[in-house]
Structure formats: C-alpha cells, structure tokens
C-alpha atoms as a PDB file:
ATOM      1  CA  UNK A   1       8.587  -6.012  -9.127  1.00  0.00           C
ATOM      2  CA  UNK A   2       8.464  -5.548  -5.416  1.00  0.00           C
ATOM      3  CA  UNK A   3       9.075  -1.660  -6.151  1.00  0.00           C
ATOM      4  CA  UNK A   4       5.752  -1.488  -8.232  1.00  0.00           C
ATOM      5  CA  UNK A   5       3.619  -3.259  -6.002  1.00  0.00           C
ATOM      6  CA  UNK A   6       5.345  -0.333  -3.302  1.00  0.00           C
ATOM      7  CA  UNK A   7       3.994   2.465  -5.533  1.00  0.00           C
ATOM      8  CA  UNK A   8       1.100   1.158  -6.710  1.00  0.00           C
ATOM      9  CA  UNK A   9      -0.090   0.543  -3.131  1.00  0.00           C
ATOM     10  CA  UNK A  10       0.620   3.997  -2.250  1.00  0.00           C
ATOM     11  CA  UNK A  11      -0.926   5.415  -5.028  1.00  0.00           C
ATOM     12  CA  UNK A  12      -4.054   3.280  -4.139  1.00  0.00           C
ATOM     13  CA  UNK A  13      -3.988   4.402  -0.653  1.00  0.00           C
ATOM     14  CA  UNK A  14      -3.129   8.193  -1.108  1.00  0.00           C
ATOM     15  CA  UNK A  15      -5.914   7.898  -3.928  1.00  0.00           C
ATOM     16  CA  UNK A  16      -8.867   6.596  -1.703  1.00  0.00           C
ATOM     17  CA  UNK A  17      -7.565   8.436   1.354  1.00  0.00           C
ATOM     18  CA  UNK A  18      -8.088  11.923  -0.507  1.00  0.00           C
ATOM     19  CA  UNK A  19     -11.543  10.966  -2.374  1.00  0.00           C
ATOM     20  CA  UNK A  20     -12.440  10.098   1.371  1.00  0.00           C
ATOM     21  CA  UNK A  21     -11.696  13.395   2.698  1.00  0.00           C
ATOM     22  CA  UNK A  22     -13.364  14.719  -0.612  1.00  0.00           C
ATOM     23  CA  UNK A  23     -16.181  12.996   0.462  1.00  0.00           C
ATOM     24  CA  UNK A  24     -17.071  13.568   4.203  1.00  0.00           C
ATOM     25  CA  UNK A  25     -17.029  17.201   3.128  1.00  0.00           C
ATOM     26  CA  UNK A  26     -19.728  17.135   0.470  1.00  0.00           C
ATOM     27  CA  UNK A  27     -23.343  17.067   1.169  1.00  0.00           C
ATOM     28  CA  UNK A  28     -25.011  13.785   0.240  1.00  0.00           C
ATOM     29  CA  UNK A  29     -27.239  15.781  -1.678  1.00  0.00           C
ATOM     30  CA  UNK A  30     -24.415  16.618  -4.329  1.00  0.00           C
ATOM     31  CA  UNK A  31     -23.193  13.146  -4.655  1.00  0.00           C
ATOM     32  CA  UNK A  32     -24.135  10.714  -7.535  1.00  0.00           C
ATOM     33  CA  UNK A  33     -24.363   7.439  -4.757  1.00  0.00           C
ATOM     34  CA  UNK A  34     -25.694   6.772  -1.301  1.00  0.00           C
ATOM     35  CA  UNK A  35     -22.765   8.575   0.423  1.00  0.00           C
ATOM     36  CA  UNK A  36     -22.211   5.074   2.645  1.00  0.00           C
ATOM     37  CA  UNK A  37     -21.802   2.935  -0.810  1.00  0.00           C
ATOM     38  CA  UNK A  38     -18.819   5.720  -1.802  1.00  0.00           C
ATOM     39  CA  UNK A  39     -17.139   5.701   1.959  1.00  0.00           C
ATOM     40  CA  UNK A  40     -17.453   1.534   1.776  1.00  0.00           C
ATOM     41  CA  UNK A  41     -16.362   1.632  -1.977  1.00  0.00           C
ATOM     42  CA  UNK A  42     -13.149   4.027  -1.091  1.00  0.00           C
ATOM     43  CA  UNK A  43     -12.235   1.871   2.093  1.00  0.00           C
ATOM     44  CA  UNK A  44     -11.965  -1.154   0.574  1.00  0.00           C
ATOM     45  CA  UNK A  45      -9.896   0.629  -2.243  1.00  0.00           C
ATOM     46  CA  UNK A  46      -7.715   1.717   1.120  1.00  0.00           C
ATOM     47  CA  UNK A  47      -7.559  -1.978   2.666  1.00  0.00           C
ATOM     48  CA  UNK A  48      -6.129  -3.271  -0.905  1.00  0.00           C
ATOM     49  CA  UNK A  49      -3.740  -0.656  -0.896  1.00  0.00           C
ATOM     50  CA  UNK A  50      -2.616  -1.297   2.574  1.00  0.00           C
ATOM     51  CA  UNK A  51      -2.271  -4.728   1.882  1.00  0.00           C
ATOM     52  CA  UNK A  52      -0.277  -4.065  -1.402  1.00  0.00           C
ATOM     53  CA  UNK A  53       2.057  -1.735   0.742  1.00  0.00           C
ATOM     54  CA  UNK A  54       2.677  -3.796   3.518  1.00  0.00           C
ATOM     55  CA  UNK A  55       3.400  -7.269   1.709  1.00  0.00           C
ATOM     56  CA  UNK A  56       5.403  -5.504  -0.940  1.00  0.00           C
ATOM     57  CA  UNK A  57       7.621  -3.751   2.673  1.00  0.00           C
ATOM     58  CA  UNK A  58       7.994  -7.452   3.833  1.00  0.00           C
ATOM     59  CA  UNK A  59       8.758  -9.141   1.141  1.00  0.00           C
ATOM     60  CA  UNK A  60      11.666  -6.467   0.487  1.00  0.00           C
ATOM     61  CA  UNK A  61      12.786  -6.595   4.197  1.00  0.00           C
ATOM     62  CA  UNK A  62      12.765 -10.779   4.265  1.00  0.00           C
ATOM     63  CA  UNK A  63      14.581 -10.367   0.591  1.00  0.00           C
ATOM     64  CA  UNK A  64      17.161  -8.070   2.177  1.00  0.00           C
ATOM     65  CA  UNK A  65      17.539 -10.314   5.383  1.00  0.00           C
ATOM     66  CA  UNK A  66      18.100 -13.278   2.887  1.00  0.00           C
ATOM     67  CA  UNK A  67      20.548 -11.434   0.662  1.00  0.00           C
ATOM     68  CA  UNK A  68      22.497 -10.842   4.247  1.00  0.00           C
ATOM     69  CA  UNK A  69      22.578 -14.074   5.642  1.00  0.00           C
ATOM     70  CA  UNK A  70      23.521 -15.450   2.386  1.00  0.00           C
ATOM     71  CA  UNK A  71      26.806 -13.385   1.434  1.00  0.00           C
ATOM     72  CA  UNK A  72      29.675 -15.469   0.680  1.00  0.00           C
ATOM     73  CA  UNK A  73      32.152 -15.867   3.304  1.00  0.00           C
ATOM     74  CA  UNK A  74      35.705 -15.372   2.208  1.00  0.00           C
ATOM     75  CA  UNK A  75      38.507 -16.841   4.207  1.00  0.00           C
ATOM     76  CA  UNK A  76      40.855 -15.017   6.323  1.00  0.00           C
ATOM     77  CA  UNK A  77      44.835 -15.928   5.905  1.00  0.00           C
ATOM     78  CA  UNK A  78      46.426 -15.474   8.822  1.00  0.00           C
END
C-alpha cells in the first residue's frame, strides 16, 4: 500500500511539474484559462503529490525502523 501511495505521488508530482513547464512557455493568449488559475491549479496538484511522497517515505522508513527494533532475539549458548 505504502508502495502505491510512493508512485502515485510521483506520478502526481512529475505530472504537474511538466504541465508547469508546459505552461510558463505558452503565451496566455493560447491557453483555454487565466494562465494564474492553471499555475495555482498545477501547484496544488504538486503540494498533494509532495505530501503523498513524503508520508508514504516516512511511513516506510518508521515501518522499517519498527521491523528492526522488533526482530526476535535468539539466545546465544555459550
């Protein structure tokens, strides 16, 4: 689960990060919208999938910090 919200959030963010560069280079003239409606539109798009990125990164680094400090301990026989 933690691997899809990974790839979804960079497919959000490589998504709005390339219609943003798409954008800035097109006159406003071309564009269907306000050009400042699209640029707010496509960086909210690239604050959710920032967010999705970075708690998915977390929550596989505190799961793999868990997993470590929770290994069974075997006993040594001297």
């Amino acid at each position: 689960m933690l691997w899809l919200l990974y790839w979804i959030g960079i497919f959000i963010l490589t998504l709005a990060l390339c219609f943003l560069i798409k954008i800035s280079n097109t006159e406003e003239d071309e564009l269907p919208f306000p050009k400042e409606a699209i640029i707010r539109a496509l960086t909210f798009l690239t604050i959710i999938g920032s967010i999705f990125l970075l708690v998915s990164q977390a929550s596989m680094r505190c799961k793999k910090i868990y997993e470590e400090q929770n290994k069974p301990v075997f006993f040594k026989q001297n």
